[in-house]
Structures are given as C-alpha cells and as structure tokens.
Protein backbone atom coordinates (compact mmCIF):
# COMPACT_ATOMS: atom_id res chain seq x y z
CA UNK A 1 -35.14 -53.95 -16.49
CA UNK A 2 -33.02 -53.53 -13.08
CA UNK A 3 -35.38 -55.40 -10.19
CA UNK A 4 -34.39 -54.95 -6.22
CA UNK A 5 -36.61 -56.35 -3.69
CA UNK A 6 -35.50 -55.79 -0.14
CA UNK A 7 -38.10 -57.13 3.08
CA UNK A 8 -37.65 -55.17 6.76
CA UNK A 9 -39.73 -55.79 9.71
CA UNK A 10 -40.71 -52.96 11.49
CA UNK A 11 -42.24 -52.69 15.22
CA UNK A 12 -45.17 -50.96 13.51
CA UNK A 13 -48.73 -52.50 13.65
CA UNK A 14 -49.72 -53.47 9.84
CA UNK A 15 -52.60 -50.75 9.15
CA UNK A 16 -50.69 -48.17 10.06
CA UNK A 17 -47.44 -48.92 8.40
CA UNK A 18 -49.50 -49.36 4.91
CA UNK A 19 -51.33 -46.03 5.83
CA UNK A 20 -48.24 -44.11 6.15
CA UNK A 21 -46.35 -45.94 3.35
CA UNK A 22 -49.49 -45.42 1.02
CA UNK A 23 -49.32 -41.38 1.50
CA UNK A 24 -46.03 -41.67 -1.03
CA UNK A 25 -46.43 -37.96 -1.50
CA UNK A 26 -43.65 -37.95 1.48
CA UNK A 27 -41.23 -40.61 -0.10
CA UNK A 28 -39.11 -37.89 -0.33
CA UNK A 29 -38.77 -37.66 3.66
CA UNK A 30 -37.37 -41.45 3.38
CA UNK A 31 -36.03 -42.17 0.27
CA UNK A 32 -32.47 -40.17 -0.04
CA UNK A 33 -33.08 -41.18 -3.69
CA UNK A 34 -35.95 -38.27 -3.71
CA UNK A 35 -35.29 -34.82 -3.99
CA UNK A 36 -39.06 -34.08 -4.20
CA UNK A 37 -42.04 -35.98 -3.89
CA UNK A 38 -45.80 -34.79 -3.35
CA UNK A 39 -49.46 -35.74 -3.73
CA UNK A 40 -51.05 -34.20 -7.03
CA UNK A 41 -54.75 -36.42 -6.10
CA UNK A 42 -56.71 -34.33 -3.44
CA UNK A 43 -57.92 -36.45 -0.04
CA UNK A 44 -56.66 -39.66 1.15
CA UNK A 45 -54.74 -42.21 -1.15
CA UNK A 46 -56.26 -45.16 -3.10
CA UNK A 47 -56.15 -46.46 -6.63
CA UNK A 48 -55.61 -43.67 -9.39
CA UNK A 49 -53.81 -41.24 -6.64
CA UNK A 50 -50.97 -39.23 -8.96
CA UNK A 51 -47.50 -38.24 -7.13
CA UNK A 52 -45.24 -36.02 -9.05
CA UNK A 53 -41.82 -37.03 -7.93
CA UNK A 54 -38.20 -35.60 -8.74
CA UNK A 55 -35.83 -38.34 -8.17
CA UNK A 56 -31.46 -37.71 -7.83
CA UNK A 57 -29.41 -39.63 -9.44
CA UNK A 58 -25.77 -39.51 -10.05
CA UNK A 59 -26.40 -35.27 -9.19
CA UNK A 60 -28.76 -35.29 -11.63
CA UNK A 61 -32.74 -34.34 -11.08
CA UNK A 62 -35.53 -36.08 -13.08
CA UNK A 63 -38.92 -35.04 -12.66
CA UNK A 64 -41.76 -38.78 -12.87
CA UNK A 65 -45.09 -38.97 -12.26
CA UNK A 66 -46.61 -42.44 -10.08
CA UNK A 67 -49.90 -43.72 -9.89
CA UNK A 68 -51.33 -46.29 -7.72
CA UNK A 69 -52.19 -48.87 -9.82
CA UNK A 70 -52.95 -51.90 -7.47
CA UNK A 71 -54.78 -51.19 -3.72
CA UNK A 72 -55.32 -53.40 -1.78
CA UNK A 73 -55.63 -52.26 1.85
CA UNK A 74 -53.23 -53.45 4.41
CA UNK A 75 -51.78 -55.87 2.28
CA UNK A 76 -50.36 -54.70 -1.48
CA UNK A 77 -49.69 -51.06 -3.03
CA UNK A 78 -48.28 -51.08 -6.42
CA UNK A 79 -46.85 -47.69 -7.59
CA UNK A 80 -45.83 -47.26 -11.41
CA UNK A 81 -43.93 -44.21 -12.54
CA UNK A 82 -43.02 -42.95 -15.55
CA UNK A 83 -40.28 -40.26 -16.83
CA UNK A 84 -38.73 -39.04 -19.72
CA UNK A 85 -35.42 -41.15 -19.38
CA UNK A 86 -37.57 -44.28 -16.87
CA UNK A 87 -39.97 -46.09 -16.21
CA UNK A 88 -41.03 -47.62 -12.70
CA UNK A 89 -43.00 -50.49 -10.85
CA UNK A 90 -42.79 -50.39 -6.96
CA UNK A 91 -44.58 -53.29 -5.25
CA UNK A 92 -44.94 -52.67 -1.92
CA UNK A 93 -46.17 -56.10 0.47
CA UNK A 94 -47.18 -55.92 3.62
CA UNK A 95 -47.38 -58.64 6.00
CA UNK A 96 -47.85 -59.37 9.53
CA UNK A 97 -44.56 -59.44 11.57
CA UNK A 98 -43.57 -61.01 15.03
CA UNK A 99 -44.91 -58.88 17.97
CA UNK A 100 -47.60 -57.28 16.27
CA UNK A 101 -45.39 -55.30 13.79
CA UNK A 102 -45.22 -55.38 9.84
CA UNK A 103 -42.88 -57.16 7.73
CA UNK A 104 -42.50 -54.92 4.72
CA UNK A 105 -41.36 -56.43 1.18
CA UNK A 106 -40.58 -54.01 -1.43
CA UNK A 107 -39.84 -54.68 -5.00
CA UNK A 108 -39.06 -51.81 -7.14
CA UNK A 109 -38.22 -52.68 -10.94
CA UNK A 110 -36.56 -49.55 -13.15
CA UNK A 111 -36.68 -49.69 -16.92
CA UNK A 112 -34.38 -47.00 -18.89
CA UNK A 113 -35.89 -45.52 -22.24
CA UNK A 114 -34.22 -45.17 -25.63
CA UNK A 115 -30.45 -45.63 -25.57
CA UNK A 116 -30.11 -45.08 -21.96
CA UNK A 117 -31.45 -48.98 -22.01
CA UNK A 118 -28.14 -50.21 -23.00
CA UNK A 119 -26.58 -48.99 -19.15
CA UNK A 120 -28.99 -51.00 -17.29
CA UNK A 121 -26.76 -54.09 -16.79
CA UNK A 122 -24.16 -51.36 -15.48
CA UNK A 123 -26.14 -49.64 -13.27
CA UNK A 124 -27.52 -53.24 -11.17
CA UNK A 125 -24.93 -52.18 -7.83
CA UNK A 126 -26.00 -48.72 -8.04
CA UNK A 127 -30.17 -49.07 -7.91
CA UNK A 128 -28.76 -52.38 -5.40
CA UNK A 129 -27.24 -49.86 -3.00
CA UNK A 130 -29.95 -47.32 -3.30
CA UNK A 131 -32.85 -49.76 -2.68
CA UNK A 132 -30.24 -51.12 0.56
CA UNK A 133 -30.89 -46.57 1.65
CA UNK A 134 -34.36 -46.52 1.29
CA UNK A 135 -35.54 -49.40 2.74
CA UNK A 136 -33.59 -48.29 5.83
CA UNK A 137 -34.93 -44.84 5.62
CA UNK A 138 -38.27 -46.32 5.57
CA UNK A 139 -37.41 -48.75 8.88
CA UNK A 140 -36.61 -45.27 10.53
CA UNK A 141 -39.42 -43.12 9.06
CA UNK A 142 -42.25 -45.47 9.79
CA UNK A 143 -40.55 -46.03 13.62
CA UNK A 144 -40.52 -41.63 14.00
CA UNK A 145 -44.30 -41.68 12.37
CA UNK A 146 -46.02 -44.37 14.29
CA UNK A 147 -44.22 -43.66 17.69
C-alpha cells in the first residue's frame, strides 16, 4: 500500500469547505489526476453516495467506483474506491484553521491488485508528486468556489 497525507489551510470557513469537498462528483475539476469524475447517488452527498471516477495515470485511463464510507459532517469524509488494477482509501479531515478558515488533512492510501502489487514500492515519488497537485488544486478550487 502507497499512503500520502498532505494538510493545507484554506481561507474557507469549515462547513463550506467540507460541503464542497464532499460533492467529489467534481474531483475531476481539482484533481489533474482525474480525467472524469461524477455523482452516480441522486441528491446531496452522505454515507453510501457512489462516484464513478476515471483516473490518468502514466497516459493511461482507469475507470473506479468510490463510496462514502465514513460521514461525519464538518469534520471527516472517508472515500474508498475500487478498480480493476486499485484499490483506494481517501480520508479527508477537516479542522478549524486560523481566521476562520479550514485546515484540510488528506490521506489517500492506493493498493495495486494482482502483479501490479509488486510496483508499489516504485511508484511512492510518483502518487508523492501527484498528491503534492491535488492538494494544491484543491487550495485553488475551494478559494474560486467559496469566493
């Protein structure tokens, strides 16, 4: 398993950063690591909602499918994900931050399936350096969305 935790602070009050961050049917709009991401679950997100995703790696497109599996509002959103090459566990913390914004802690942990396990020790820098371009795509999402 490949785990990369990254915390940001953004100037966004905490409610609303988790309300935006919870509809991860537009993870795709932040996460260059997402070619496509929707919402499968009709009406407002909470434990069970389904997200068909298509993450790009390495120019390569592979179709996963999250659930919330942990809600707890304004505070924790666990996401797990699972593939036909991965698997996926996205921890998402929110916390209050100086001047009334949000620090933001999120810990996403990859597992590869079959043989493909045998790269994960290889592929630490890459999912390092992709976790370092969504967490700032989130910083600049969740400024654009709340402002």
């Amino acid at each position: 398993m490949i785990t990369v935790s990254r915390t940001i602070t953004v100037p966004v009050a905490r409610d609303e950063a988790f309300r935006l961050v919870a509809h991860f049917g537009r993870a795709s709009e932040w996460d260059p690591g997402l070619a496509e991401s929707r919402q499968e679950t009709p009406g407002e997100p909470g434990l069970g909602t389904v997200f068909p995703i298509v993450a790009e790696f390495r120019g390569k497109r592979t179709p996963m499918n999250y659930v919330i599996t942990e809600w707890d509002p304004g505070t924790l959103i666990v996401i797990e994900g699972t593939g036909e090459k991965a698997t996926a566990r996205d921890e998402i913390l929110f916390a209050d931050g100086p001047d009334g914004g949000t620090a933001i802690t999120y810990t996403a942990t990859l597992g590869m399936k079959g043989v493909l396990k045998v790269a994960e020790p290889f592929l630490k820098s890459t999912f390092n350096h992709m976790g370092d371009e969504a967490v700032a795509g989130l910083a600049s999402w969740l400024a654009r969305e709340a402002g």
